[in-house]
C-alpha atoms as a PDB file:
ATOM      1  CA  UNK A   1      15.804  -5.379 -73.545  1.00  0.00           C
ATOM      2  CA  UNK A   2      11.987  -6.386 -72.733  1.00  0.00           C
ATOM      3  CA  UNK A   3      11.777  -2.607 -71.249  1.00  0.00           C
ATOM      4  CA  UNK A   4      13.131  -1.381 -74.331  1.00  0.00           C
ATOM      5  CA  UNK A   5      11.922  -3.268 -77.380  1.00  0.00           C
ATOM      6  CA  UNK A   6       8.997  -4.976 -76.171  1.00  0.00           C
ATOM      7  CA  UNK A   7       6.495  -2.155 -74.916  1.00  0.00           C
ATOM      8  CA  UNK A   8       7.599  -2.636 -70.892  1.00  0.00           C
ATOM      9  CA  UNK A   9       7.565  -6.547 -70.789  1.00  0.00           C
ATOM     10  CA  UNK A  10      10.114  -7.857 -68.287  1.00  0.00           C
ATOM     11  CA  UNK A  11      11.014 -11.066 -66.780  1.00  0.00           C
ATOM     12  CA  UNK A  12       9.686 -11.681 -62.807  1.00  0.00           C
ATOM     13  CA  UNK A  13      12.891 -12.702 -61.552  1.00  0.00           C
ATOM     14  CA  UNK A  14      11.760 -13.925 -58.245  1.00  0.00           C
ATOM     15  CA  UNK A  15       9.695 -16.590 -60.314  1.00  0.00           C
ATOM     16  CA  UNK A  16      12.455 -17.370 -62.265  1.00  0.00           C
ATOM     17  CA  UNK A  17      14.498 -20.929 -62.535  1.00  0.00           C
ATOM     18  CA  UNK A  18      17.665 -21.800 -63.964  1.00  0.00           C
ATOM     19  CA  UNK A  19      19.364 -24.967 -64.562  1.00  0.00           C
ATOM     20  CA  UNK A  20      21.687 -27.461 -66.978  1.00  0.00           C
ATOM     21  CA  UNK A  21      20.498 -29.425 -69.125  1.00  0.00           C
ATOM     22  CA  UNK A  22      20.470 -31.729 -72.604  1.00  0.00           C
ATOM     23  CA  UNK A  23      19.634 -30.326 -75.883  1.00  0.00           C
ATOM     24  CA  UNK A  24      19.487 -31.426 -79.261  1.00  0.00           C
ATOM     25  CA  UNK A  25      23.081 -33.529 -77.775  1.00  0.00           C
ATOM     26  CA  UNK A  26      24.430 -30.447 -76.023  1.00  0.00           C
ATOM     27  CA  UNK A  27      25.060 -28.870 -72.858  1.00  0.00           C
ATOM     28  CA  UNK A  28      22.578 -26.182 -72.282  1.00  0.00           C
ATOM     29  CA  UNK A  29      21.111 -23.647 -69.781  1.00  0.00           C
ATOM     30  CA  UNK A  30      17.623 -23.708 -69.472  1.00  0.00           C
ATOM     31  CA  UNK A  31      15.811 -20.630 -67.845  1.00  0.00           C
ATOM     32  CA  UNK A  32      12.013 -20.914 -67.045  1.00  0.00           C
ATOM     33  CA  UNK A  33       9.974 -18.380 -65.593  1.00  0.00           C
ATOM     34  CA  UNK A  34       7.260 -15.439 -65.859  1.00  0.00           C
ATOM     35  CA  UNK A  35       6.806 -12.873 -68.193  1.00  0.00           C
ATOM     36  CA  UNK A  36       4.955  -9.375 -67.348  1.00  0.00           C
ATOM     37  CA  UNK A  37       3.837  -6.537 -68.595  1.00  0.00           C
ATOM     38  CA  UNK A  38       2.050  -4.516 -65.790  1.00  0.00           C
ATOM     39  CA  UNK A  39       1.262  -1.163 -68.120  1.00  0.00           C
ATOM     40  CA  UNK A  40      -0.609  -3.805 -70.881  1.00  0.00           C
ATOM     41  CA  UNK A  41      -1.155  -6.067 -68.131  1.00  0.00           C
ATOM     42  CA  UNK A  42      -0.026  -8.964 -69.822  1.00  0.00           C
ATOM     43  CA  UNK A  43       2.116 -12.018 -68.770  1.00  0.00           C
ATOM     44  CA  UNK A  44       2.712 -15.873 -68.831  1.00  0.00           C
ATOM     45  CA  UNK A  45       5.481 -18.654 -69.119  1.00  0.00           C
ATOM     46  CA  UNK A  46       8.505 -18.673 -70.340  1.00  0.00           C
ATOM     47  CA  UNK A  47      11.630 -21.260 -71.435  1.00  0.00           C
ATOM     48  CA  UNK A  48      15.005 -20.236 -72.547  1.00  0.00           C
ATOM     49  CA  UNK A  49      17.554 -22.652 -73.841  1.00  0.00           C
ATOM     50  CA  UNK A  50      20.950 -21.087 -74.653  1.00  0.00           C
ATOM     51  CA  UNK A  51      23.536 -23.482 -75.593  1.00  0.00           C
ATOM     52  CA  UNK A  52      26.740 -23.014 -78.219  1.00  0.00           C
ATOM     53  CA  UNK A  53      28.713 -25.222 -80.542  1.00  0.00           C
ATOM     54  CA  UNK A  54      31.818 -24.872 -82.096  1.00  0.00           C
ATOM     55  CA  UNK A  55      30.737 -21.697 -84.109  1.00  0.00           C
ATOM     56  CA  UNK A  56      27.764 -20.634 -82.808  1.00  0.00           C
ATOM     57  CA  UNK A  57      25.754 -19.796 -79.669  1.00  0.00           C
ATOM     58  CA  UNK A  58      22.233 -20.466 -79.706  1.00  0.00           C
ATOM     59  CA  UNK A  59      19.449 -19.025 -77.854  1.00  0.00           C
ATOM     60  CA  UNK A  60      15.902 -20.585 -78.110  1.00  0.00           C
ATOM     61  CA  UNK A  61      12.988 -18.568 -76.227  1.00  0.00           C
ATOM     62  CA  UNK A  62       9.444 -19.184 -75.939  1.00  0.00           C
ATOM     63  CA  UNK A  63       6.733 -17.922 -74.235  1.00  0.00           C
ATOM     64  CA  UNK A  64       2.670 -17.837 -74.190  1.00  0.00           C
ATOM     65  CA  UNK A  65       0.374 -15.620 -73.687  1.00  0.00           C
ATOM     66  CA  UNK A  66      -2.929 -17.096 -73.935  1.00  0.00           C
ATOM     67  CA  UNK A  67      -5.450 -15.417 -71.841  1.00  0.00           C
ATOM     68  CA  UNK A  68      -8.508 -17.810 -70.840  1.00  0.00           C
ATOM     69  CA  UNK A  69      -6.364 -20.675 -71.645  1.00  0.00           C
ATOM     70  CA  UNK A  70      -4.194 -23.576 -69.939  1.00  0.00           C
ATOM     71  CA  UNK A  71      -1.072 -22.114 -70.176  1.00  0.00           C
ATOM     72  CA  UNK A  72       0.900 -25.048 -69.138  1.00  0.00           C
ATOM     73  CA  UNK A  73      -0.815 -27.009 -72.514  1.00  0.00           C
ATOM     74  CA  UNK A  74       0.459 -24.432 -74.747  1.00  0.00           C
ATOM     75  CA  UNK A  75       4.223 -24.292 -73.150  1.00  0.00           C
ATOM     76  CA  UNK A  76       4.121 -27.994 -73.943  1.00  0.00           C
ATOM     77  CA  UNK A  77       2.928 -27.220 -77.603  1.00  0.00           C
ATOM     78  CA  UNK A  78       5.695 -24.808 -77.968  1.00  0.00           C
ATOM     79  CA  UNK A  79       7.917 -27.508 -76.050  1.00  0.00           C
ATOM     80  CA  UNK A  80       7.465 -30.164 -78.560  1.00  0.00           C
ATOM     81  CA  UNK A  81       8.070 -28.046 -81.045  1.00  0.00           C
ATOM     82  CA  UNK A  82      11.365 -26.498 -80.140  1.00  0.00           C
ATOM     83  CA  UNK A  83      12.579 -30.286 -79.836  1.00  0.00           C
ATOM     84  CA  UNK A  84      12.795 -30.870 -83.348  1.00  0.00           C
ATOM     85  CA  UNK A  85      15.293 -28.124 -83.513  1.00  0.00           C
ATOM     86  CA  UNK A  86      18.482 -29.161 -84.976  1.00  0.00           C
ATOM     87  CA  UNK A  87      22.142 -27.159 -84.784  1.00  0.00           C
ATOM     88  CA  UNK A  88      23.788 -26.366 -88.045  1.00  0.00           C
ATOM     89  CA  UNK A  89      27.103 -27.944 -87.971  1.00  0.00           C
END
């Protein structure tokens, strides 16, 4: 989808991490990784949370780009931020 919709940016899979976790009270799969973009030569860090309730499935992704920054401060930004996200029931 990156390829196709987001001029060439695609997900480094061998930097990639995916686990189980809480969210906002639910079970969830959490995906963390790198972003690139080798013909804008872009990239960063990502997060994914995709969880579902009854009637929906959620998916939550972040990511920065934020060249001559601390990338790490800015995922935790986006972090705390995503946290106050709340299901509709």
């Amino acid at each position: 989808l990156g390829k196709k919709y987001l001029y060439g940016d695609y997900v480094d899979t061998s930097m990639t991490r995916t686990y189980f976790v809480q969210f906002a009270g639910y079970y969830a799969q959490k995906v963390e990784g790198i972003w690139q973009n080798d013909e804008r030569v872009e990239g960063g860090p990502f997060r994914t949370y995709i969880f579902g309730t009854d009637t929906r499935t959620y998916v939550i992704d972040f990511h920065v780009f934020a060249p001559g920054e601390k990338k790490w401060y800015r995922l935790e930004q986006l972090e705390l931020i995503v946290e106050t996200f709340q299901p509709l029931l």
